[in-house]
C-alpha atoms as a PDB file:
ATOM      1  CA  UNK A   1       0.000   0.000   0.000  1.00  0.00           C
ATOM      2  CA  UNK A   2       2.208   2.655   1.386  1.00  0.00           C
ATOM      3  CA  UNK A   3       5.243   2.206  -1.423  1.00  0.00           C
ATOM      4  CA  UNK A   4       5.694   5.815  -1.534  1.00  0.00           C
ATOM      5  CA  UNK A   5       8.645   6.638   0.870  1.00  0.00           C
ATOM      6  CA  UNK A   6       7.182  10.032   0.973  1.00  0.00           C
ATOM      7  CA  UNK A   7       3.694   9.347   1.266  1.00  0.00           C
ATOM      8  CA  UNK A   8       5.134   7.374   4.655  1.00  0.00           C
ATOM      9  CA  UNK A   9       7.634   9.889   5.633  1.00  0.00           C
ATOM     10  CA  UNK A  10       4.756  12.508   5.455  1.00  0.00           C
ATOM     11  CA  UNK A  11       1.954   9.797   7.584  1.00  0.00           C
ATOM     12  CA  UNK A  12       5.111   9.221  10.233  1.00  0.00           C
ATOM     13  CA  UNK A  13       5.445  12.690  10.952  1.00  0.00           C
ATOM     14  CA  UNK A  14       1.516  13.134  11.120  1.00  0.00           C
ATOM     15  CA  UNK A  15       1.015  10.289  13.445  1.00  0.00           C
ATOM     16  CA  UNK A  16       4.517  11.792  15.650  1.00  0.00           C
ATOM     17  CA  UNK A  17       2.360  15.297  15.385  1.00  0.00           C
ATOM     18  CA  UNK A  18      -0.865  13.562  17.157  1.00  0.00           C
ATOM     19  CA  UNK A  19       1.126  12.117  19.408  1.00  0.00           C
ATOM     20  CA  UNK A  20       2.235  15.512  20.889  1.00  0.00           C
ATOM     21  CA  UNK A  21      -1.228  16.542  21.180  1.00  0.00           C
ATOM     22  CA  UNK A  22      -2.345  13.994  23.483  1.00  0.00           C
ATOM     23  CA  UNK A  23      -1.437  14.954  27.005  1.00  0.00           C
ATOM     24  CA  UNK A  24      -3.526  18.279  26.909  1.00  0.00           C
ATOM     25  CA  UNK A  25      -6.371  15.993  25.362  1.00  0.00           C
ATOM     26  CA  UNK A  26      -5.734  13.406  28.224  1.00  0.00           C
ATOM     27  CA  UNK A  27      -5.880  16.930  30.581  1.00  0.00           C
ATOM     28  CA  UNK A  28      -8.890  18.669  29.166  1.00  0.00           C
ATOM     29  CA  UNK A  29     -11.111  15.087  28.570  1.00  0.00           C
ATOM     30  CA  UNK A  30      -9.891  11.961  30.878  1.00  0.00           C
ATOM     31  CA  UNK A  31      -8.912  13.612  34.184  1.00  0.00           C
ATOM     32  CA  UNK A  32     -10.620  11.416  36.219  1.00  0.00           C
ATOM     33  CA  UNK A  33     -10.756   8.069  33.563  1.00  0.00           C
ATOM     34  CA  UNK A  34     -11.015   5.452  36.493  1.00  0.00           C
ATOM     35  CA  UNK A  35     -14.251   7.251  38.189  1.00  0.00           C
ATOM     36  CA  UNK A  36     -16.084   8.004  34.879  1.00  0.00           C
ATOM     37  CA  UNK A  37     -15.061   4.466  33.138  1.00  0.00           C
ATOM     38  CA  UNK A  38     -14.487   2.424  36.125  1.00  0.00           C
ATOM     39  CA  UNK A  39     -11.485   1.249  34.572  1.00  0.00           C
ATOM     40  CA  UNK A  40      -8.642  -0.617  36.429  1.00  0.00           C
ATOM     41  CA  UNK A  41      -6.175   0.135  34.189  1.00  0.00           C
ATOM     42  CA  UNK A  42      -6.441   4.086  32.839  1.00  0.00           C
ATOM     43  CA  UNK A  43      -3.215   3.776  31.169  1.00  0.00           C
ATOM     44  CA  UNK A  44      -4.440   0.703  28.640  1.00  0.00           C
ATOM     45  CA  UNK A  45      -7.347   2.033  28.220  1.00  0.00           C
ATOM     46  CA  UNK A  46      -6.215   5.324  27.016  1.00  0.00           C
ATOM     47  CA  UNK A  47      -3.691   3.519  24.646  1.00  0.00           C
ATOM     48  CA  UNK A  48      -6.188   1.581  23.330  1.00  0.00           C
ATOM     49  CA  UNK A  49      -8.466   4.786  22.749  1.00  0.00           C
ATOM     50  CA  UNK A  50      -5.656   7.038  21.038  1.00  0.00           C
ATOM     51  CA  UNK A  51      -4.215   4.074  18.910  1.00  0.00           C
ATOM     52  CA  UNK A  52      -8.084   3.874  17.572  1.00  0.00           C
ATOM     53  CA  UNK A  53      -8.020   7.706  17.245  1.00  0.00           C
ATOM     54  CA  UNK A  54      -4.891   8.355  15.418  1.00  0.00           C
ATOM     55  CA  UNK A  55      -5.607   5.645  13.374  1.00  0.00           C
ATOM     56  CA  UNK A  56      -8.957   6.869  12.374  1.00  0.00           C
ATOM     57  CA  UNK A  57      -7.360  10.238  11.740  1.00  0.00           C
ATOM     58  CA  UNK A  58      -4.750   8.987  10.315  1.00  0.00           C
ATOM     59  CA  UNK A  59      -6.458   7.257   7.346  1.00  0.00           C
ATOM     60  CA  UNK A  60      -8.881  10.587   6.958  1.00  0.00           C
ATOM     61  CA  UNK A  61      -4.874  12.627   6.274  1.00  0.00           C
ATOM     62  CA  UNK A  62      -4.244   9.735   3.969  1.00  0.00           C
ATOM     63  CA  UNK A  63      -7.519   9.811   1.903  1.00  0.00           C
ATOM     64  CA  UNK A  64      -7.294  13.393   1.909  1.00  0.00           C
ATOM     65  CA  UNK A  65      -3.273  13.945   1.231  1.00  0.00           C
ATOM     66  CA  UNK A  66      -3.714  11.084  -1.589  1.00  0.00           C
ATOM     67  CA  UNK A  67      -7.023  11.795  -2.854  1.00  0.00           C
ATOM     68  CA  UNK A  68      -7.644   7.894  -3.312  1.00  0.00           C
ATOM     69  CA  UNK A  69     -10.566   6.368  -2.594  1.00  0.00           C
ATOM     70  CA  UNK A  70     -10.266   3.633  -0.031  1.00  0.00           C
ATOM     71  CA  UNK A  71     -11.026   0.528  -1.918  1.00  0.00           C
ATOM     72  CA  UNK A  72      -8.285  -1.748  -2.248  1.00  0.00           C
ATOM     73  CA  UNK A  73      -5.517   1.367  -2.070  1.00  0.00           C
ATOM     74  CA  UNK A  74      -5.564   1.835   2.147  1.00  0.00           C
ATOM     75  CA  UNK A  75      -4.156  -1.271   4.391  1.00  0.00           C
ATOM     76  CA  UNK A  76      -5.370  -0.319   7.876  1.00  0.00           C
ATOM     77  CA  UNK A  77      -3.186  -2.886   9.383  1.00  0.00           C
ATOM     78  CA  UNK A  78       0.050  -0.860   7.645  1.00  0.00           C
ATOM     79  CA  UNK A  79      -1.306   2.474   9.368  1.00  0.00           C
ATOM     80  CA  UNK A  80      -2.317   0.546  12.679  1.00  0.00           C
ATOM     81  CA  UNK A  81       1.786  -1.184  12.295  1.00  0.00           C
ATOM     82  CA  UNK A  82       2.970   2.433  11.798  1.00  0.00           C
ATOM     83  CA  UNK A  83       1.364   3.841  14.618  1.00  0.00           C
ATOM     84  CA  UNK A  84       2.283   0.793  16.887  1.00  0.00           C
ATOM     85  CA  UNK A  85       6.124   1.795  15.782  1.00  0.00           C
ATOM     86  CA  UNK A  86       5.720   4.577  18.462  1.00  0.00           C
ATOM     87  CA  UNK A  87       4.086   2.002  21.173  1.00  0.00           C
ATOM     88  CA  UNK A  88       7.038   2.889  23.951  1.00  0.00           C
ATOM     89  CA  UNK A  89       6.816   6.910  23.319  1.00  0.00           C
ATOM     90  CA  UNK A  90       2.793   6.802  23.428  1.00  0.00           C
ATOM     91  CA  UNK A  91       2.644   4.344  26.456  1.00  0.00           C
ATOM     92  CA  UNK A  92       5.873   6.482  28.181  1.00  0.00           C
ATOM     93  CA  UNK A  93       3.608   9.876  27.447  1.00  0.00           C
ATOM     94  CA  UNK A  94       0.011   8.468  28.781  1.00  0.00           C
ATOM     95  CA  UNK A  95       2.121   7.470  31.578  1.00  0.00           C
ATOM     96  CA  UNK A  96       3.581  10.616  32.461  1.00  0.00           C
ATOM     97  CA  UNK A  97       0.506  12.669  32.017  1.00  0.00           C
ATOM     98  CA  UNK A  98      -1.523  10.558  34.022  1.00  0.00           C
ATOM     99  CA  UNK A  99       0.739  10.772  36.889  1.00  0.00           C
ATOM    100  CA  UNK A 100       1.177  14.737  37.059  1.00  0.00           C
ATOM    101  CA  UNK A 101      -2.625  14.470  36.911  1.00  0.00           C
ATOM    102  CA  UNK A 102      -2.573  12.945  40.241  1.00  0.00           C
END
């Protein structure tokens, strides 16, 4: 899908931009996650939900950026493998913001 080194150079530094963004998101919207989700684990659940979201906006950029339609030209899985490249800097951040939200 993605054979374009520039058409993944541009999506890498698109999902690296979105991953910046997320510990004022994780301020402004999950400040108390474990009281409004009863979750044990806040920190795989809000992997879990920005992987999904970067992903989803991810594949809009693409669509847009490329024009294409998505039939048969977008792999998911690549975009999902991309974003999954940056596993240790999203958990590290989700981490981090969480506990100076304590």
């Amino acid at each position: 899908m993605l054979q374009d080194s520039s058409i993944r150079k541009s999506i890498d530094e698109y999902i690296k931009r979105r991953i910046k963004e997320i510990p004022l998101e994780v301020k402004e919207t999950f400040f108390k996650t474990k009281q409004v989700w009863k979750c044990e684990n806040e920190v795989d659940f809000l992997y879990g939900y920005y992987v999904g979201k970067i992903e989803e906006s991810t594949l809009h950029y693409l669509l847009k950026a490329t024009r294409a339609s998505a039939g048969g030209f977008i792999d998911s899985f690549e975009i999902r493998g991309m974003i999954e490249s940056h596993r240790s800097e999203l958990l590290t951040l989700i981490k981090n913001t969480i506990s100076e939200n304590q």
